[in-house]
Protein backbone atom coordinates (compact mmCIF):
# COMPACT_ATOMS: atom_id res chain seq x y z
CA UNK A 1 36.27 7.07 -44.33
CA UNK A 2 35.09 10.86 -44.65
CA UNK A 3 32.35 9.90 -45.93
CA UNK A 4 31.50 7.68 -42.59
CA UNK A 5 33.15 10.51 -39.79
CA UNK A 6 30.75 13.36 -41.71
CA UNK A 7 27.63 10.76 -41.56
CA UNK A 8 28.68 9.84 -37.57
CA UNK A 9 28.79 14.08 -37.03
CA UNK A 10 25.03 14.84 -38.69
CA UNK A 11 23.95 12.05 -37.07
CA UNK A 12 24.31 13.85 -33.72
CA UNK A 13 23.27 17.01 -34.91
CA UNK A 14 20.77 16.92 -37.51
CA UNK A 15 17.06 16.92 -36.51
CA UNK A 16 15.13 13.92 -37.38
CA UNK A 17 12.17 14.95 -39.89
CA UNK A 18 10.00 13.26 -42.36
CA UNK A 19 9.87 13.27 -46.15
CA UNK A 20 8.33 11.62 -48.71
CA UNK A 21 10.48 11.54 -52.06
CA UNK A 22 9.03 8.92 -54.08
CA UNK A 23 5.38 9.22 -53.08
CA UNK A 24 2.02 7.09 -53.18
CA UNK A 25 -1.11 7.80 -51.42
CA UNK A 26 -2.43 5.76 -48.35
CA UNK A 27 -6.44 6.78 -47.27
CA UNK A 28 -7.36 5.40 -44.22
CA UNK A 29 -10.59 4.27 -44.56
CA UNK A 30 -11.99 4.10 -40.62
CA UNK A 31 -10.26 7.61 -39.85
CA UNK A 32 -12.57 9.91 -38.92
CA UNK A 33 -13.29 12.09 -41.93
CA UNK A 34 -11.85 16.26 -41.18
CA UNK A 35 -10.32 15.08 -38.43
CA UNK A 36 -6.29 15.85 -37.63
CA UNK A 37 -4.41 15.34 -34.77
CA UNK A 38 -1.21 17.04 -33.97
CA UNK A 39 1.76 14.25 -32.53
CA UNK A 40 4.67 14.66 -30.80
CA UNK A 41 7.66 13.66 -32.58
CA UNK A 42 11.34 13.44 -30.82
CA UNK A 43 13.75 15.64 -33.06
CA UNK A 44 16.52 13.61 -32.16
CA UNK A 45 17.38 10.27 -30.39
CA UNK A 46 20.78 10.85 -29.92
CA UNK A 47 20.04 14.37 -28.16
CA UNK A 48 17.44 14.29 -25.70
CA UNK A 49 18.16 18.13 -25.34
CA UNK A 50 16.48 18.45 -28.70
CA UNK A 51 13.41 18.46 -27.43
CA UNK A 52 10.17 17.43 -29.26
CA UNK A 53 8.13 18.59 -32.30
CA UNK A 54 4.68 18.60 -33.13
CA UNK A 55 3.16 16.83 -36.44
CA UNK A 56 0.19 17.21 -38.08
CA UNK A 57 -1.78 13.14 -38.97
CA UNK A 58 -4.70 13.25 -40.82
CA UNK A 59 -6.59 10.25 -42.72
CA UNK A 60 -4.90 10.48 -45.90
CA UNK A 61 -1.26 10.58 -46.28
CA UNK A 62 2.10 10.05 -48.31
CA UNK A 63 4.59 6.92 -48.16
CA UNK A 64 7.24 6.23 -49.96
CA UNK A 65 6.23 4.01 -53.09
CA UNK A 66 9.06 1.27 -52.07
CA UNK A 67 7.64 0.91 -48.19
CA UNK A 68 4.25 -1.31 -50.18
CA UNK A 69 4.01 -4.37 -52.33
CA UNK A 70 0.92 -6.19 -52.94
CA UNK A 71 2.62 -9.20 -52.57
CA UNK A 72 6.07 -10.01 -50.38
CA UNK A 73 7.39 -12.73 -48.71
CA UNK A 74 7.92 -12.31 -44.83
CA UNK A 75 11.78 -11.09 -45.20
CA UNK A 76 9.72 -7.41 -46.03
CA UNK A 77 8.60 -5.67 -43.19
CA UNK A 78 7.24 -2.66 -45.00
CA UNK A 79 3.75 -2.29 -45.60
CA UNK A 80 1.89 -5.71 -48.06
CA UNK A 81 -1.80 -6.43 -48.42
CA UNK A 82 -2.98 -7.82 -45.30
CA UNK A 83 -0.15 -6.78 -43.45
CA UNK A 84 0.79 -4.17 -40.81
CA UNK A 85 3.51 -1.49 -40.22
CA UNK A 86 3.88 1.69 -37.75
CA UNK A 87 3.48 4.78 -38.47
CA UNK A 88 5.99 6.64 -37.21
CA UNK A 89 4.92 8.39 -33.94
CA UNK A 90 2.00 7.48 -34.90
CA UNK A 91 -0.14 4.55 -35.51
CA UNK A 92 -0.65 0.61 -36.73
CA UNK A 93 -2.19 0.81 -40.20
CA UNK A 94 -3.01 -2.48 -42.23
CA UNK A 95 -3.27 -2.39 -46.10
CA UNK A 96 -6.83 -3.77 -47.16
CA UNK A 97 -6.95 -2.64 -50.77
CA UNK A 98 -5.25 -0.61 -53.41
CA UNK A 99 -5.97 1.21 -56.59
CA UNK A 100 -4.50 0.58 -60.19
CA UNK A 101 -4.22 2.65 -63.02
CA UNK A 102 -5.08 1.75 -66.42
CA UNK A 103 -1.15 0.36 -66.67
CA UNK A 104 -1.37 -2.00 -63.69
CA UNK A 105 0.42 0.81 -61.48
CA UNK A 106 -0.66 1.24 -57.59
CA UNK A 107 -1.84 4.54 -57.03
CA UNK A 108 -3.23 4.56 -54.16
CA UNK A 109 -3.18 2.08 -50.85
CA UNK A 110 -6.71 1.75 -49.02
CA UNK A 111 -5.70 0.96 -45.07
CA UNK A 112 -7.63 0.99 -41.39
CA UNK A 113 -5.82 2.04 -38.25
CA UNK A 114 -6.18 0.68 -35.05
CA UNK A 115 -7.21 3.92 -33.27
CA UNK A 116 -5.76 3.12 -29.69
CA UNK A 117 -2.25 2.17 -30.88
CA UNK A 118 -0.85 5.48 -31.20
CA UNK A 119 2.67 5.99 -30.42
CA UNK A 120 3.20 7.03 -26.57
CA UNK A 121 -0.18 6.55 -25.50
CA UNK A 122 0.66 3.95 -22.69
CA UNK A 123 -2.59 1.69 -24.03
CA UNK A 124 -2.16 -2.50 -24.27
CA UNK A 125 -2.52 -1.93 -28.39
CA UNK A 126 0.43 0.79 -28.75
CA UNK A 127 2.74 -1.80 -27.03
CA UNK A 128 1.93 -4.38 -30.16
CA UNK A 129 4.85 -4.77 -31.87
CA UNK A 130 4.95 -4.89 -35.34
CA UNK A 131 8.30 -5.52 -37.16
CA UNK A 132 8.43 -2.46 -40.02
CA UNK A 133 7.85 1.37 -38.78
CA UNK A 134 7.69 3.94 -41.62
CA UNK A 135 7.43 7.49 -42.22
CA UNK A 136 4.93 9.62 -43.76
CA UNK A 137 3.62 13.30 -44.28
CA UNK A 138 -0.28 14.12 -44.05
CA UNK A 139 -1.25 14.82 -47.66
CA UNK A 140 -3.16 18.15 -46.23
CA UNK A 141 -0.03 19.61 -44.43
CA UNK A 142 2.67 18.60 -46.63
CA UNK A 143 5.25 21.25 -47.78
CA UNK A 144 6.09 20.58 -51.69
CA UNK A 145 9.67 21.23 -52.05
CA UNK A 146 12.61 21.03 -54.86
CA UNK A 147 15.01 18.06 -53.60
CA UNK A 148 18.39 17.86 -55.61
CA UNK A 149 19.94 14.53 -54.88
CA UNK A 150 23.54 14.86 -55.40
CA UNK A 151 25.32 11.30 -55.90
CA UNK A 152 29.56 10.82 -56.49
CA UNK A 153 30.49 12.12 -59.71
CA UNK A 154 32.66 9.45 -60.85
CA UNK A 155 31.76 5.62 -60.59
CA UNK A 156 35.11 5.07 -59.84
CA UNK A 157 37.24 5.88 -56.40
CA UNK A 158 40.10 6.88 -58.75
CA UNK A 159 39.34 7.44 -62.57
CA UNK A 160 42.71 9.14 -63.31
CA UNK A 161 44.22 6.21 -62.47
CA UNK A 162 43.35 4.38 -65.58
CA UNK A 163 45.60 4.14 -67.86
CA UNK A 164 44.12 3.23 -71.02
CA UNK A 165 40.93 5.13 -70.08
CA UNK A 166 39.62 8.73 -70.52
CA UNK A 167 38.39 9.55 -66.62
CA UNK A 168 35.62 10.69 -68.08
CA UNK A 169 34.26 7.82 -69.01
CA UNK A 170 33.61 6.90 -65.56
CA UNK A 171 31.31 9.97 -64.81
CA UNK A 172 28.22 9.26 -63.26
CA UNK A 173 24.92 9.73 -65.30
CA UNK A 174 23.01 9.49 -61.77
CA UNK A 175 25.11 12.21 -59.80
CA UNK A 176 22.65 14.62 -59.89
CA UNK A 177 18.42 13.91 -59.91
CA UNK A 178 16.20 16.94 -59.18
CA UNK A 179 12.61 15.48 -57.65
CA UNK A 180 9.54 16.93 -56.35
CA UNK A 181 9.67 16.08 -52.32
CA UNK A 182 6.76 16.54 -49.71
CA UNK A 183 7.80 17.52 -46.25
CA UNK A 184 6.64 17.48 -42.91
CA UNK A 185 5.13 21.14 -42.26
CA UNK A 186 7.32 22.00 -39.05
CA UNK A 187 10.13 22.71 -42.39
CA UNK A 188 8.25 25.77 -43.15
CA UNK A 189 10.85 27.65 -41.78
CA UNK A 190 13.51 26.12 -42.38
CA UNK A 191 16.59 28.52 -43.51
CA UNK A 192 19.49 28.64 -45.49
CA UNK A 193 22.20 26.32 -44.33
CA UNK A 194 19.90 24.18 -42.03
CA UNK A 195 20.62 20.91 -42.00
CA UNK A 196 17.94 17.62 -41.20
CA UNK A 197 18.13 14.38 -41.62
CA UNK A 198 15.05 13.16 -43.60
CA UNK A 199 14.13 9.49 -41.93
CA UNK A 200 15.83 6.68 -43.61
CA UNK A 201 16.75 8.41 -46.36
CA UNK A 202 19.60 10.43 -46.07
CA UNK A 203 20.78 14.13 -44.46
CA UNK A 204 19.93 17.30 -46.12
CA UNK A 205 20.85 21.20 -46.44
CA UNK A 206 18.71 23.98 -47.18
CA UNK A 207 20.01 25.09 -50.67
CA UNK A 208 20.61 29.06 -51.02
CA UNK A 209 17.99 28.80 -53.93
CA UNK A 210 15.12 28.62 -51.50
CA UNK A 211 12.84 31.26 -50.49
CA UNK A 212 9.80 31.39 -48.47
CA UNK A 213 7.90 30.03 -51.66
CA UNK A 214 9.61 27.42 -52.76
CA UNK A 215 11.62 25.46 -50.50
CA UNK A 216 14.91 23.77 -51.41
CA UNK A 217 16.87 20.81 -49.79
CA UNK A 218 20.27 19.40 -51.45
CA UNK A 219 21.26 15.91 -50.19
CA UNK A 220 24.58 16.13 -48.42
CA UNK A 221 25.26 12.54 -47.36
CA UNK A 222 23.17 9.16 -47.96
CA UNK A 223 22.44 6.68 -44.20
CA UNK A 224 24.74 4.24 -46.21
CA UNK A 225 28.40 4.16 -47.80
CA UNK A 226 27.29 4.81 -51.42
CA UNK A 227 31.17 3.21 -52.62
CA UNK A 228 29.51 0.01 -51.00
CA UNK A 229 26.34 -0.07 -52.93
CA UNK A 230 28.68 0.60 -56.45
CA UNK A 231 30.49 -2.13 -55.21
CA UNK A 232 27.69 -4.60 -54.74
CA UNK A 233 26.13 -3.19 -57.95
CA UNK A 234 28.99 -3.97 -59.82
């Protein structure tokens, strides 16, 4: 119940940004090559006093490894060969190709855009609806940044309450993961004790580790209840 009140709070507070966690490379083939555009990006829907940012789009850029498949049946609304998504604030991109490494692994997704569908723009093509929206960070603009993602420590609501079991043994081997993150660039500034939520994936604090060279983001609270996802785990 916290948990969910604390979630409810950031969720009018916290600026929406983008991050990539997990990332794979998308090059958009028909882009214009040098070219980057600057869009305007709400910071939050639930405060229209927020205001507006601006990010930087260019033709190559970072999603989240999860948001593709090469193949998916039509309950996935990320991004599949053949298939569409929004960019977030952005544009319609469709997946034509992708790269493998030597171990069968996608490294990189080869997509066009459809140049007059960008978010805002009033034109008959940004109106398409599409059914998945994702975000991204333009590979040239991206901040690199330590991302500590802090899970429950225990697997259990109430270890102590076991009584022929050491609450230890429920500690959780996955309650802390440090990652390499890439950020949108208006985080460049962000300070100590600053708090964002990164776009379907969860809010985040500016650690007191950071400095101006190395930025550093803990995760406070997931989008979901995580006892929920133990549950259906379990």
């Amino acid at each position: 119940m916290l948990e969910f009140h604390v979630r409810e709070h950031l969720n009018k507070i916290a600026p929406r940004v983008m991050g990539v966690l997990n990332p794979i490379k998308v090059v958009i083939t028909n882009y214009p090559e040098g070219k980057e555009e600057w869009l305007e990006a709400e910071n939050n829907p639930e405060d229209e006093s927020a205001g507006s940012r601006e990010v930087p789009f260019s033709g190559e850029i970072y999603i989240e490894q999860d948001d593709f498949r090469e193949e998916a049946n039509r309950k996935f609304f990320r991004l599949k060969l053949g298939g569409e998504v929004r960019l977030k604030n952005a544009y319609i991109i469709k997946a034509e190709s992708c790269t493998k490494d030597t171990e069968g692994n996608v490294i990189e997704i080869q997509c066009t855009y459809d140049p007059k569908s960008r978010s805002g723009s009033g034109t008959e093509e940004s109106l398409r609806k599409v059914k998945g929206t994702l975000h991204w960070v333009s590979i040239e603009h991206a901040i690199e940044a330590e991302i500590r993602l802090y899970d429950r420590l225990f697997t259990d609501e109430s270890p102590d309450t076991h009584k022929d079991k050491d609450f230890m043994e429920f500690i959780n081997p996955e309650s802390l993961k440090v990652i390499t993150g890439y950020l949108e660039s208006s985080l460049k500034d962000a300070k100590v004790g600053d708090q964002v939520q990164f776009q379907r994936l969860g809010y985040f604090c500016v650690d007191p580790d950071s400095t101006s060279e190395k930025l550093v983001f803990n995760r406070t609270v997931g989008l979901r209840d995580t006892w929920a996802k133990i549950q259906q785990e379990d």
